[in-house]
C-alpha atoms as a PDB file:
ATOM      1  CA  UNK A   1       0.000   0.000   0.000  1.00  0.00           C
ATOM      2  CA  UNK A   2       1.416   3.520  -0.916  1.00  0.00           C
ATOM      3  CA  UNK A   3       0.562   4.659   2.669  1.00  0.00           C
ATOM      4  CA  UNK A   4       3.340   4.302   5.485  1.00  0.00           C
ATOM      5  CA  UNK A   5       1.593   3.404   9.003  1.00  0.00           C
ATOM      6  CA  UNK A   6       4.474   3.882  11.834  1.00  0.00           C
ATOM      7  CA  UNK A   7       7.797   4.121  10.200  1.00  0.00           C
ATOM      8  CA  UNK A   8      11.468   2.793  11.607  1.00  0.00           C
ATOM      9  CA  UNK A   9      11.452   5.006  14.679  1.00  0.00           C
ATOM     10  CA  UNK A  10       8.669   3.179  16.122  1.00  0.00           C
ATOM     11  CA  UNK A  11      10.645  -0.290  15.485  1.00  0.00           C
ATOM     12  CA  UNK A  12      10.642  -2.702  18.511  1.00  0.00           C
ATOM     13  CA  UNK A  13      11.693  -5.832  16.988  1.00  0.00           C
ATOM     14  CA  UNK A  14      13.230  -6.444  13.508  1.00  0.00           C
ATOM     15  CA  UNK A  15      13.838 -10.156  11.666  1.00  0.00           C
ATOM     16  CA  UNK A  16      13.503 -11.945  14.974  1.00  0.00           C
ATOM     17  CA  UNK A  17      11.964 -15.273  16.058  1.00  0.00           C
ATOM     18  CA  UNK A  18       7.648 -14.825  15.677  1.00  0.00           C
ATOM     19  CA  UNK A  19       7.032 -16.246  19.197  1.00  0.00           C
ATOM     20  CA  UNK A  20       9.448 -12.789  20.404  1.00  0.00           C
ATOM     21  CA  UNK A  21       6.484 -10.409  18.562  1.00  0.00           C
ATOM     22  CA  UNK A  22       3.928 -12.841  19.649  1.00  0.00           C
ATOM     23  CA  UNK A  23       4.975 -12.481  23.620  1.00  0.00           C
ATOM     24  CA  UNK A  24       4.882  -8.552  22.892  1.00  0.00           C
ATOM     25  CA  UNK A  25       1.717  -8.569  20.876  1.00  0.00           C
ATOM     26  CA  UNK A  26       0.102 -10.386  24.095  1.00  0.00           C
ATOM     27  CA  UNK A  27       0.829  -7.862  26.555  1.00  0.00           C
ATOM     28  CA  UNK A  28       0.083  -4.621  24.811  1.00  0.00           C
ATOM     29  CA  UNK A  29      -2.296  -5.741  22.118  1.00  0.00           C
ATOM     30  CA  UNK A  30      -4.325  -8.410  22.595  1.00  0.00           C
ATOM     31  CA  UNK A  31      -3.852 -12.413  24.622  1.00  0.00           C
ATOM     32  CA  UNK A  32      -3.937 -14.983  21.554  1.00  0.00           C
ATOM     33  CA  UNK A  33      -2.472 -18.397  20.739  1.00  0.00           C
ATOM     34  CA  UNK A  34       0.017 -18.705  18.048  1.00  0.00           C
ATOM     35  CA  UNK A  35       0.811 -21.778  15.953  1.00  0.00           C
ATOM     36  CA  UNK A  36       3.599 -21.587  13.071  1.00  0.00           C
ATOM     37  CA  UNK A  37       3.771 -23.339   9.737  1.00  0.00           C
ATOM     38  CA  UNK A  38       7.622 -23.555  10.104  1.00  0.00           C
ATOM     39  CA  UNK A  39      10.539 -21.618  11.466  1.00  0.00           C
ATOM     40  CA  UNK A  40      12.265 -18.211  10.785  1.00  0.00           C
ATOM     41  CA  UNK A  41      13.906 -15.213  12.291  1.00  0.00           C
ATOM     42  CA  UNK A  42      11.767 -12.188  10.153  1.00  0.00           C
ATOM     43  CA  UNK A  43       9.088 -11.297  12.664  1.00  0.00           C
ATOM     44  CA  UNK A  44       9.306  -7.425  12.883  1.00  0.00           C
ATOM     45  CA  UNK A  45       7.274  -5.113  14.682  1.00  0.00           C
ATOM     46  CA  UNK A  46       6.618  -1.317  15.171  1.00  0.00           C
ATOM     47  CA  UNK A  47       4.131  -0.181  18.328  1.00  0.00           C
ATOM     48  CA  UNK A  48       2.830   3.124  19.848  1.00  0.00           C
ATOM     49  CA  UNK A  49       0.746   3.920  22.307  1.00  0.00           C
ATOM     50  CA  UNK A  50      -1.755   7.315  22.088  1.00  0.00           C
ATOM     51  CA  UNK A  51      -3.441   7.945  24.664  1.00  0.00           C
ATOM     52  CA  UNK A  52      -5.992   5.733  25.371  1.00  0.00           C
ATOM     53  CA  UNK A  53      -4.941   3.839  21.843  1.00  0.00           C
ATOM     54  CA  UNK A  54      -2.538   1.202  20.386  1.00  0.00           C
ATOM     55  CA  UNK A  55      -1.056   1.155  17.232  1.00  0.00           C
ATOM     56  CA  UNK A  56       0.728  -1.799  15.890  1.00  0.00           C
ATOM     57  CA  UNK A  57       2.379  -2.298  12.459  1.00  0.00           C
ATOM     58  CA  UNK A  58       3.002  -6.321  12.358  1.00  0.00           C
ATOM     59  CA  UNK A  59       4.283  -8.578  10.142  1.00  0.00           C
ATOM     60  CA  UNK A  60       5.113 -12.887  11.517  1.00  0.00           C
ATOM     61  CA  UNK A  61       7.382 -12.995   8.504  1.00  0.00           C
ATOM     62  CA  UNK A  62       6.432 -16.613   8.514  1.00  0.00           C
ATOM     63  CA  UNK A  63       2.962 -18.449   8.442  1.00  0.00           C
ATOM     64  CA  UNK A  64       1.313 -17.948  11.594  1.00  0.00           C
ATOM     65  CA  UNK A  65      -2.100 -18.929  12.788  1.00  0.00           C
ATOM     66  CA  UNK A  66      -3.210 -16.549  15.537  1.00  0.00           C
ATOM     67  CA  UNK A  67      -6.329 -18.027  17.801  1.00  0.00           C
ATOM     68  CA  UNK A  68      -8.203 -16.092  20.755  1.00  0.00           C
ATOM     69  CA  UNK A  69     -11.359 -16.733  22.561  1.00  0.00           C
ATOM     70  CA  UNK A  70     -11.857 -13.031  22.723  1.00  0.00           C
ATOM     71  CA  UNK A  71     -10.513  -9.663  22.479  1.00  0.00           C
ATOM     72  CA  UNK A  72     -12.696  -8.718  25.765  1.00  0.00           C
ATOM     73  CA  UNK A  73     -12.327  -5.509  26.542  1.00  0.00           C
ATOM     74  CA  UNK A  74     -11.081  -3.786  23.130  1.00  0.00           C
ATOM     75  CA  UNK A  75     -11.946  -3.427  19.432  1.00  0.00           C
ATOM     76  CA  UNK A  76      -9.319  -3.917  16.842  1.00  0.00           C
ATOM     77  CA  UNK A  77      -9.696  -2.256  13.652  1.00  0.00           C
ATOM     78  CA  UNK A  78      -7.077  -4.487  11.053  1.00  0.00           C
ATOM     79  CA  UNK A  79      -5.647  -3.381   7.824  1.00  0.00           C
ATOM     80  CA  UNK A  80      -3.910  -5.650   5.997  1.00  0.00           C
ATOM     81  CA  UNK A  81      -0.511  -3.949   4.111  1.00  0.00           C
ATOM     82  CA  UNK A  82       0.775  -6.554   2.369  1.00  0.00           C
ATOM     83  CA  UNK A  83       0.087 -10.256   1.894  1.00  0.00           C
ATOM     84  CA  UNK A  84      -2.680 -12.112   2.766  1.00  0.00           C
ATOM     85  CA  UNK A  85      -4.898 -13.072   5.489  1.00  0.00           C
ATOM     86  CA  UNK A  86      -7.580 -16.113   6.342  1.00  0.00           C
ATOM     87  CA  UNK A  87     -10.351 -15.136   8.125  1.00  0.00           C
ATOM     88  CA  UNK A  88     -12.304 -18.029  10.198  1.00  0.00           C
ATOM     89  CA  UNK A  89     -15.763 -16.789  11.808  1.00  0.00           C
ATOM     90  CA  UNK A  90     -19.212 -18.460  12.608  1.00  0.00           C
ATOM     91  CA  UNK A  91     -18.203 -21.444  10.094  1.00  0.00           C
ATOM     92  CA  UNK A  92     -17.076 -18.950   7.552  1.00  0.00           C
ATOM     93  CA  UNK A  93     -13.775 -18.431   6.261  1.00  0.00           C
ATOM     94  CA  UNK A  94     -12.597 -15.321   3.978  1.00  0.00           C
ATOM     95  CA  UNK A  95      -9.355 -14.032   2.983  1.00  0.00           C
ATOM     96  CA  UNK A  96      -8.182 -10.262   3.697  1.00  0.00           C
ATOM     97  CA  UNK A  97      -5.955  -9.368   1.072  1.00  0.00           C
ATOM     98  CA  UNK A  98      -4.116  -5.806   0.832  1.00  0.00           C
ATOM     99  CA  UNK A  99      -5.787  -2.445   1.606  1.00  0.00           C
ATOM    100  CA  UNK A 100      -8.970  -4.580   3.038  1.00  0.00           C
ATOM    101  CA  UNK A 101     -10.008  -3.468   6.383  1.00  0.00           C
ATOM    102  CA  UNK A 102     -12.299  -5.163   9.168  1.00  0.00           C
ATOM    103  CA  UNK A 103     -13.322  -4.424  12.772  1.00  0.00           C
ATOM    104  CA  UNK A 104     -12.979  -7.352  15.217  1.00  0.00           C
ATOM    105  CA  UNK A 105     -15.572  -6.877  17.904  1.00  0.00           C
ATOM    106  CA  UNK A 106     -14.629  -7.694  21.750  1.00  0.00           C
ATOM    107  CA  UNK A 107     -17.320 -10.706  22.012  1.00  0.00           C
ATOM    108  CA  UNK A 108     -15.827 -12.518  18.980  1.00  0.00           C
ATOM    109  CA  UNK A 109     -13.221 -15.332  18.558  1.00  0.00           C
ATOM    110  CA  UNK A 110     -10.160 -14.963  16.321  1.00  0.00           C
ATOM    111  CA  UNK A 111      -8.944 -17.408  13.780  1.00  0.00           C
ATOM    112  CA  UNK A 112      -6.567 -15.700  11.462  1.00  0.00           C
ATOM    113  CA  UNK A 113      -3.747 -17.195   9.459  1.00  0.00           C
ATOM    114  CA  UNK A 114      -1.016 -15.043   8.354  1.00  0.00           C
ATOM    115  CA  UNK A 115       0.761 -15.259   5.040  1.00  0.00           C
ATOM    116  CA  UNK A 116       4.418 -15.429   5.449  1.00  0.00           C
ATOM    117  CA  UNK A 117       4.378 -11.556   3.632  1.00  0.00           C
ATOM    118  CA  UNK A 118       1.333 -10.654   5.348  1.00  0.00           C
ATOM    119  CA  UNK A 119       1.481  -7.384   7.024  1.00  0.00           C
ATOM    120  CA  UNK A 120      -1.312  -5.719   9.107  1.00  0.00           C
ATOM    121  CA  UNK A 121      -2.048  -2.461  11.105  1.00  0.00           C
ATOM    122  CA  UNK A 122      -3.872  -2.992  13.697  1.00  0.00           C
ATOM    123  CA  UNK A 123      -5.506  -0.196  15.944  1.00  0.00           C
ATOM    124  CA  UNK A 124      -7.043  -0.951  19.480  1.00  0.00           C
ATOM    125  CA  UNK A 125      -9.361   0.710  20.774  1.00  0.00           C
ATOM    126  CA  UNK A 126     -10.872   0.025  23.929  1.00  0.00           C
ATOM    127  CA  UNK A 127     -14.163  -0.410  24.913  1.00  0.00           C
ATOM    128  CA  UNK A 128     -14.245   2.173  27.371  1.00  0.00           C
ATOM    129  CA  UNK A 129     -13.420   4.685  25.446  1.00  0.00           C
ATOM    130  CA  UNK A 130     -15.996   3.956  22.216  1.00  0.00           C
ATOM    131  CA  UNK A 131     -18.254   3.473  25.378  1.00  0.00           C
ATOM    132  CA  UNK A 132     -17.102   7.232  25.805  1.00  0.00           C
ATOM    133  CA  UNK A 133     -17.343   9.009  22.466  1.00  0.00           C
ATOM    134  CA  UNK A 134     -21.046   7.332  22.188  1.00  0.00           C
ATOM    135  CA  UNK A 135     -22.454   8.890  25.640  1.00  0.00           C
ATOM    136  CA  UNK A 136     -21.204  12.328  24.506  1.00  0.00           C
ATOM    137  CA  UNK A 137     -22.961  11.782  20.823  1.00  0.00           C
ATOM    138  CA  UNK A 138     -25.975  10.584  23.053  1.00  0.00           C
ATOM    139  CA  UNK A 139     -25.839   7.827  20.191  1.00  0.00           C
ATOM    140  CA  UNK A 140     -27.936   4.769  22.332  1.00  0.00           C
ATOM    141  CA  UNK A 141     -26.407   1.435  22.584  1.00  0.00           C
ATOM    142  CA  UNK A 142     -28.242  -1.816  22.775  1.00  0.00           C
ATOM    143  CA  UNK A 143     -28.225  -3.403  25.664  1.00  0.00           C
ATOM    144  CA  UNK A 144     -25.144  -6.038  24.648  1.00  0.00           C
ATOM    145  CA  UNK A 145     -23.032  -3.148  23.867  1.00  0.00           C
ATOM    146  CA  UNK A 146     -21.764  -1.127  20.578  1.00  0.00           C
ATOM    147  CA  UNK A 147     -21.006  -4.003  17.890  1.00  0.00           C
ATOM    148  CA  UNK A 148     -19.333  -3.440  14.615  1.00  0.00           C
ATOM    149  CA  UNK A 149     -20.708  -5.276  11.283  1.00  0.00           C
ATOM    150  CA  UNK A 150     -18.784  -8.278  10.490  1.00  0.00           C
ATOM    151  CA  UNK A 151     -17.577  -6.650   7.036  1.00  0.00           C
ATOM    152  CA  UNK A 152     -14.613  -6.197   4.484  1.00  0.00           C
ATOM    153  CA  UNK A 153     -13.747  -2.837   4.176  1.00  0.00           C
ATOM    154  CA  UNK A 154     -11.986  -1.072   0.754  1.00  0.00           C
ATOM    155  CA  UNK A 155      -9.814   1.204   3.153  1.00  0.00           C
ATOM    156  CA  UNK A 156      -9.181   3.781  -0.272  1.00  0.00           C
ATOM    157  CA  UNK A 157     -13.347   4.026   0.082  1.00  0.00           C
ATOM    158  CA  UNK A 158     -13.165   5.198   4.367  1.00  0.00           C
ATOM    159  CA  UNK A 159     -13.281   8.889   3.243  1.00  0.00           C
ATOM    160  CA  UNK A 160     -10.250  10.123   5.035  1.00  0.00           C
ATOM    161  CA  UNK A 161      -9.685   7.473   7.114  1.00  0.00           C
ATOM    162  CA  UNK A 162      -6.093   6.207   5.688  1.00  0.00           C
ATOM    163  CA  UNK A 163      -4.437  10.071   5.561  1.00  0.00           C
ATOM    164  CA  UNK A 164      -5.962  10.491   9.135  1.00  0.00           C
ATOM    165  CA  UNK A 165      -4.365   7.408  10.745  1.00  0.00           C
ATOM    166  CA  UNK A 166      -0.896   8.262   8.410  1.00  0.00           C
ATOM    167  CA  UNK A 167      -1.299  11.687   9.953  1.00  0.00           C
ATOM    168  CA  UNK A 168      -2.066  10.388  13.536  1.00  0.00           C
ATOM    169  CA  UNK A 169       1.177   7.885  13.603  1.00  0.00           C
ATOM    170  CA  UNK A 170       3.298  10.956  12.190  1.00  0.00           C
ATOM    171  CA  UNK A 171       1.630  13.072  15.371  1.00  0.00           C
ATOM    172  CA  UNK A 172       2.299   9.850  18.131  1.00  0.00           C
ATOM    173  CA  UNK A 173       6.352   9.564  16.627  1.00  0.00           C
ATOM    174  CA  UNK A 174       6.667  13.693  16.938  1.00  0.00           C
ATOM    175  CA  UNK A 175       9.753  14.192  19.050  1.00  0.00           C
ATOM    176  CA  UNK A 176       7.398  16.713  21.047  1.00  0.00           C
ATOM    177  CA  UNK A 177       3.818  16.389  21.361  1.00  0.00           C
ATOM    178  CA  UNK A 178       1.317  17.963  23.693  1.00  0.00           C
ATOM    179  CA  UNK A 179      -1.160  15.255  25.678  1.00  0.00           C
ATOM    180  CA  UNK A 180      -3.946  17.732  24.898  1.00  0.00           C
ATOM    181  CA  UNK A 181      -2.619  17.650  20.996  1.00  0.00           C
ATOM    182  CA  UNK A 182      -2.831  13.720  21.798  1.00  0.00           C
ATOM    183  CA  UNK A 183      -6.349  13.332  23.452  1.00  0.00           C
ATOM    184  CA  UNK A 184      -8.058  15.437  20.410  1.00  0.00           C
ATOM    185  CA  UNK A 185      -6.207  12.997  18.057  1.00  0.00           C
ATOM    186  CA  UNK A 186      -7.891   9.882  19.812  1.00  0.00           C
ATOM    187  CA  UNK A 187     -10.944  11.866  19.887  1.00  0.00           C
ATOM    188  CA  UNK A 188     -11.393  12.704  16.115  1.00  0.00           C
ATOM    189  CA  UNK A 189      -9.603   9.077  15.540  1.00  0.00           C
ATOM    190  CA  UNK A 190     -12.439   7.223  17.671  1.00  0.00           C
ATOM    191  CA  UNK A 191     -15.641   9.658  16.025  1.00  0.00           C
ATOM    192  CA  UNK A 192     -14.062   8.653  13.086  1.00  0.00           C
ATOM    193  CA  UNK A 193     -14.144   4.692  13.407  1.00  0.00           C
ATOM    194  CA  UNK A 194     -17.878   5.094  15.035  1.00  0.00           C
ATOM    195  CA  UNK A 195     -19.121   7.479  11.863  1.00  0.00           C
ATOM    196  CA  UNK A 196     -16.830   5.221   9.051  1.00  0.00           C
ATOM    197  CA  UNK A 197     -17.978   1.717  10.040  1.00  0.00           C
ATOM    198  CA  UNK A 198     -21.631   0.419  10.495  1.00  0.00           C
ATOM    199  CA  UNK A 199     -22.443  -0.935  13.345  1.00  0.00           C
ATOM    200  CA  UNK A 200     -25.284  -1.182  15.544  1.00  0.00           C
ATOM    201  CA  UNK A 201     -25.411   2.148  17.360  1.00  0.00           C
ATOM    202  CA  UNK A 202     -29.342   3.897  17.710  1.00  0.00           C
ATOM    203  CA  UNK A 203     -30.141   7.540  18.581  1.00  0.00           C
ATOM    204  CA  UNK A 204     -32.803   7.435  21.156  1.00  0.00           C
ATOM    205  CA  UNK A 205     -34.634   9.874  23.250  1.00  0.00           C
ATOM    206  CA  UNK A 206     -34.795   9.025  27.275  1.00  0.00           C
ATOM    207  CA  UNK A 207     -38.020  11.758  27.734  1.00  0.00           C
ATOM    208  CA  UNK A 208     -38.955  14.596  27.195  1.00  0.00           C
ATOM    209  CA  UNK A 209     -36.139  16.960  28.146  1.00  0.00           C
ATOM    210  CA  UNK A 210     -33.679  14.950  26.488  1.00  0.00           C
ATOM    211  CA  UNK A 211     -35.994  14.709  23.273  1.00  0.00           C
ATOM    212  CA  UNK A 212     -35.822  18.546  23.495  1.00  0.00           C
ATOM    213  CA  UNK A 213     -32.019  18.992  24.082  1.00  0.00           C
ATOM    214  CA  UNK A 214     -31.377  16.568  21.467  1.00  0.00           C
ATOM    215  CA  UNK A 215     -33.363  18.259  19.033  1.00  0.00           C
ATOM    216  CA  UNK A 216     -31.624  21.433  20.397  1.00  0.00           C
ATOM    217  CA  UNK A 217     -27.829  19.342  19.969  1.00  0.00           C
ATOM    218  CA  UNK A 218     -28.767  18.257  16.996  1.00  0.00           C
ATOM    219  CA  UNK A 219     -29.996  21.439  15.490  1.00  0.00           C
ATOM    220  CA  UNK A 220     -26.746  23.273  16.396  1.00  0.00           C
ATOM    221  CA  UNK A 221     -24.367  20.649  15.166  1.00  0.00           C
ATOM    222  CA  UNK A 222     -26.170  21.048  11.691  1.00  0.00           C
ATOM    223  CA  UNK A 223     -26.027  24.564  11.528  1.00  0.00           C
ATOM    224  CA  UNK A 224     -22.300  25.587  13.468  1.00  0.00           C
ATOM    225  CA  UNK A 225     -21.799  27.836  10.256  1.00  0.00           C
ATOM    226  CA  UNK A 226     -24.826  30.035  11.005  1.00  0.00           C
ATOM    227  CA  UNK A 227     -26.458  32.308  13.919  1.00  0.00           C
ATOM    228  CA  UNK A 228     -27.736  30.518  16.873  1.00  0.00           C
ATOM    229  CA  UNK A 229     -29.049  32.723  19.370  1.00  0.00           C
ATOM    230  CA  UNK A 230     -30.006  31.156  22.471  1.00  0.00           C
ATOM    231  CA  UNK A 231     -33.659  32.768  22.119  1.00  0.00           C
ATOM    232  CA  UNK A 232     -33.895  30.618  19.219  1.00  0.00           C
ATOM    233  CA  UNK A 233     -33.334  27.680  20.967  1.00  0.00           C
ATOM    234  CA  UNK A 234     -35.251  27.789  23.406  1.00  0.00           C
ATOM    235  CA  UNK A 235     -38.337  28.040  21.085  1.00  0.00           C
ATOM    236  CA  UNK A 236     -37.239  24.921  18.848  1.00  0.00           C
ATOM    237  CA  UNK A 237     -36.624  22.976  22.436  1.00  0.00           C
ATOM    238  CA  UNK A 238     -40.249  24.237  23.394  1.00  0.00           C
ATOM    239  CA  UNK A 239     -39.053  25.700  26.920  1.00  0.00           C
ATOM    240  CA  UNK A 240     -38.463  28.862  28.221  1.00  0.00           C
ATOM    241  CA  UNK A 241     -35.340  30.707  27.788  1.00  0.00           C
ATOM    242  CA  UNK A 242     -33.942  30.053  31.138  1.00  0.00           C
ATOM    243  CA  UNK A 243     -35.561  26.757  30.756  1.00  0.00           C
ATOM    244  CA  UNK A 244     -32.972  26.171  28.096  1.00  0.00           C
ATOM    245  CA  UNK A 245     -29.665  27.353  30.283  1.00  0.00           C
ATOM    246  CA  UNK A 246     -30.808  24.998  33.408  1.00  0.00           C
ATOM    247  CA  UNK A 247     -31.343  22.004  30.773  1.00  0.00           C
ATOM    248  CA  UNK A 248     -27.667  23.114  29.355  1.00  0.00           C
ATOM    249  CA  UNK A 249     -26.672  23.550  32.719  1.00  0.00           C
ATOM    250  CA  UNK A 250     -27.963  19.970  33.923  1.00  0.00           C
ATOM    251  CA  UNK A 251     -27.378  17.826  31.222  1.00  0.00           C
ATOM    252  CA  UNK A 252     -24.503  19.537  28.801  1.00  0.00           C
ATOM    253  CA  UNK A 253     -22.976  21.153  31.975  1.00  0.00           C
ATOM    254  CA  UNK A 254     -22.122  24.247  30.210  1.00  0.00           C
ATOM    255  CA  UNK A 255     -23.874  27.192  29.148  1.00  0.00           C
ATOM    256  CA  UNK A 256     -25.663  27.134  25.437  1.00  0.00           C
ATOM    257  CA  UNK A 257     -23.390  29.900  24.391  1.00  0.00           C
ATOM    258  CA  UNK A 258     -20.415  27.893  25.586  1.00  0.00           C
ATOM    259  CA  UNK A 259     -21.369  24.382  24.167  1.00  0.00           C
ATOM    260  CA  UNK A 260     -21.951  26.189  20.715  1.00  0.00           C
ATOM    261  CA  UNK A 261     -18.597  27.620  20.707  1.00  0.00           C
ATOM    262  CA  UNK A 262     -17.212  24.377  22.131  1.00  0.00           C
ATOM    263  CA  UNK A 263     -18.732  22.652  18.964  1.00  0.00           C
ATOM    264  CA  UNK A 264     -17.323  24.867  16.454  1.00  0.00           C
ATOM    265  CA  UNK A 265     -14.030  24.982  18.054  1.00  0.00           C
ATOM    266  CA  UNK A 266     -14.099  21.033  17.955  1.00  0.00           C
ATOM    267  CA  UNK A 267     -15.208  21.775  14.410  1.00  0.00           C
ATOM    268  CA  UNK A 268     -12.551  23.646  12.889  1.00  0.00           C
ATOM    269  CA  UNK A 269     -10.179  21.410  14.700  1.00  0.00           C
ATOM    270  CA  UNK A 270     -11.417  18.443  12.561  1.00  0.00           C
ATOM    271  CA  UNK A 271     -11.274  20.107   9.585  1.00  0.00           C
ATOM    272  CA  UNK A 272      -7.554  21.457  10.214  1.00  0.00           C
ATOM    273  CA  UNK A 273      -6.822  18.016  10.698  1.00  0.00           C
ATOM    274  CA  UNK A 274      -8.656  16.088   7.949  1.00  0.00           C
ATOM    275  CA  UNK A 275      -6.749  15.259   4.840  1.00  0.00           C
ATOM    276  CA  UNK A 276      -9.502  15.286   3.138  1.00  0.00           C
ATOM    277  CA  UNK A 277     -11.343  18.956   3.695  1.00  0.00           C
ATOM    278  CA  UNK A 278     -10.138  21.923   1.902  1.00  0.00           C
ATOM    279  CA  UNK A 279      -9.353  24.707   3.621  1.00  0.00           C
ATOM    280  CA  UNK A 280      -8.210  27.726   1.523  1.00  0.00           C
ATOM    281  CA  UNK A 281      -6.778  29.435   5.074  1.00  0.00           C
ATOM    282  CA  UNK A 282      -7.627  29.606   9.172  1.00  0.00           C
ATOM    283  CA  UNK A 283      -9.151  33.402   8.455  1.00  0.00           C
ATOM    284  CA  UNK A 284     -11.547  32.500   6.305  1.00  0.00           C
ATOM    285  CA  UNK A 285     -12.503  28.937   8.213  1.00  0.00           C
ATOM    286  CA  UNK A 286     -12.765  31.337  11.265  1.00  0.00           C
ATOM    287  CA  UNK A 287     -15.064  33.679   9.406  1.00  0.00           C
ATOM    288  CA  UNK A 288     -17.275  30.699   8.115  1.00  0.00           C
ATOM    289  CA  UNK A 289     -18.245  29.566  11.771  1.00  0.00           C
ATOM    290  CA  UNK A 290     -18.953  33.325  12.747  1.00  0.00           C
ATOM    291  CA  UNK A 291     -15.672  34.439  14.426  1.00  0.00           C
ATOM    292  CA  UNK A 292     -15.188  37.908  13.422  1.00  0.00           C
ATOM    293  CA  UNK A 293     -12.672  39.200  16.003  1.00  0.00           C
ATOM    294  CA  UNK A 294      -9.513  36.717  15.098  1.00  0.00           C
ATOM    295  CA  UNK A 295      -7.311  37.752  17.997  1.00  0.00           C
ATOM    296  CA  UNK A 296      -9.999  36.533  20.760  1.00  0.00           C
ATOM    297  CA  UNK A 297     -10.912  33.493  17.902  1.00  0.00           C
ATOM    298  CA  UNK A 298      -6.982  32.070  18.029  1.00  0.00           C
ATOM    299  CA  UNK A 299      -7.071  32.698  21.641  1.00  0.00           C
ATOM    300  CA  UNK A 300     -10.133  30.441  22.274  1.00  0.00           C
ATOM    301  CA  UNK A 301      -9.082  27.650  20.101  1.00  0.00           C
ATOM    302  CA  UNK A 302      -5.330  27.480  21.769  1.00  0.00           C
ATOM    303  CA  UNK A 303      -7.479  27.377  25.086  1.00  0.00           C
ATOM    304  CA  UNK A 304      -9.359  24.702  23.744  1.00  0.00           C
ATOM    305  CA  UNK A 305      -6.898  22.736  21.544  1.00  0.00           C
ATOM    306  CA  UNK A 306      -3.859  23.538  23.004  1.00  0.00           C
ATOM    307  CA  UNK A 307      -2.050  25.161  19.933  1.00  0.00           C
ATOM    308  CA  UNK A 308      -2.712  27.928  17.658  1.00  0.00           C
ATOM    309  CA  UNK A 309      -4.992  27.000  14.392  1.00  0.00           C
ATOM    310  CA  UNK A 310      -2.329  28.097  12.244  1.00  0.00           C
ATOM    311  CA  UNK A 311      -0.085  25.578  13.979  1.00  0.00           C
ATOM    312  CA  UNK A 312      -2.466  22.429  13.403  1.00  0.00           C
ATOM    313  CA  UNK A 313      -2.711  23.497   9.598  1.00  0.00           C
ATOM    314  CA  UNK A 314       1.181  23.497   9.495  1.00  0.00           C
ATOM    315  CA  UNK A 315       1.388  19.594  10.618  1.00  0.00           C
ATOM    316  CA  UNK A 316      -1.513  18.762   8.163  1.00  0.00           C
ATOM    317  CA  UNK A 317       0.818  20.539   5.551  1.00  0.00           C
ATOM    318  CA  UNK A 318       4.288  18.976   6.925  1.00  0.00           C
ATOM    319  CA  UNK A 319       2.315  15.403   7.036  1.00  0.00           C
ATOM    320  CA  UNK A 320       1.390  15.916   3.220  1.00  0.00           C
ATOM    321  CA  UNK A 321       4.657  16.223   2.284  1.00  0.00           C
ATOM    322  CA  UNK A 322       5.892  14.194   4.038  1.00  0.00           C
END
């Protein structure tokens, strides 16, 4: 794939025996049972962590079949490099070849044989976290939990998804790098996965007040780009105006005029860091969400994101040419 995924300074092993990477992959990725096809010494493997995320560039350099009960606690998204991959699941069996992508759900047993060239990236994410992202969407979960689609993936069709993850493992091997720079990454990484994939997820109103706010939420996450004045709101939630800032104030646990500026903040972030939005310069991306004094604008957003605007377009750039 013409797409590097952690390069040579996140090496931990290189052309050493499989059952070495196998012992690592076990304690930071994921327990499993490993059987080979025959022996060698060109197991290599590159590993960072983010946050509250793992990212693993693997290869077994020999045929390997990898078995697990389950992945319990964590989701693995896997993208296969190089090579190939058998997939056995429910009395199925497929084969991953390169650039396909699947999500491995924590419930589900794992029966994968590697190709001696196979070579995956493998993201973890755990449950906790996806738990997380879903609460703050108020996206509702069925009662066993968030599950992914068992489904083959073209990654080159995930809008964005392969120049994001390039761009996150070019962040996570920075010499310096802020944890605040770090958390947003994991946050626009996880939103990502959640939005990208299908899975299971519902959007469901608990009563009445949360039907309101969420048509309020809703509402202003459509619309960051235009006036929303809180005397607005409060008519589309049906409540009175200070109606709205004690539901806000309750449930959000910030004012209307702060979440709204929190949102487009979070906003612009996203699209300073997606590959794939345009953005002809931070004045005029400021100007489209409403911010017409650019001083107090930068000064918000630094607040927020922990660097200046300017400065997150900059790595997009670097990371593009790259």
């Amino acid at each position: 794939m013409n797409i590097e995924l952690l390069s040579h300074r996140s090496k931990v092993f290189d052309e050493v025996d499989p059952r070495t990477v196998s012992a690592y992959v076990k304690q930071h990725v994921g327990d499993h049972e490993m059987v080979l096809a025959g022996a060698g010494t060109h197991a290599k493997l590159s590993h960072r962590q983010l946050s509250g995320l793992d990212l693993c560039h693997i290869s077994y350099g020999s045929q390997a079949r990898i078995t697990s009960t389950s992945l319990r606690d964590r989701y693995h998204l896997q993208i296969m490099l190089c090579g190939s991959c058998v997939q056995r699941q429910a009395g199925q069996q497929r084969t991953l070849v390169e650039g396909d992508a699947v999500m491995i759900n924590p419930h589900e047993p794992i029966d994968l044989t590697y190709s001696r060239d196979c070579e995956k990236f493998i993201l973890k994410l755990p449950v906790a976290l996806l738990d997380a992202v879903c609460d703050q969407q108020r996206w509702s979960r069925p009662a066993e939990g968030l599950r992914f689609a068992s489904r083959v993936y073209k990654l080159h069709a995930l809008h964005g998804m392969a120049p994001l993850l390039s761009l996150v493992c070019q962040e996570v091997e920075a010499d310096c790098t802020l944890p605040s720079i770090q958390e947003h990454f994991v946050q626009i990484v996880t939103r990502k996965v959640l939005s990208g994939l299908a899975t299971n997820l519902e959007l469901k109103a608990c009563d009445v007040h949360e039907r309101s706010l969420q048509r309020v939420l809703t509402h202003i996450d459509e619309h960051l780009n235009a006036q929303l004045a809180p005397a607005a709101l409060s008519k589309l939630a049906n409540v009175s105006l200070r109606g709205l800032y004690l539901l806000f104030d309750q449930r959000v646990g910030v004012s209307p005029r702060r979440y709204i500026l929190r949102r487009r903040l979070e906003r612009i972030q996203a699209t300073l860091l997606d590959p794939g939005c345009r953005v002809r310069s931070v004045t005029a991306l400021a100007l489209d969400y409403g911010f017409t004094h650019l001083g107090r604008f930068a000064a918000e957003y630094r607040a927020q994101c922990g660097e200046l605007p300017s400065e997150t377009l900059g790595r997009r750039s670097l990371a593009r040419d790259a």
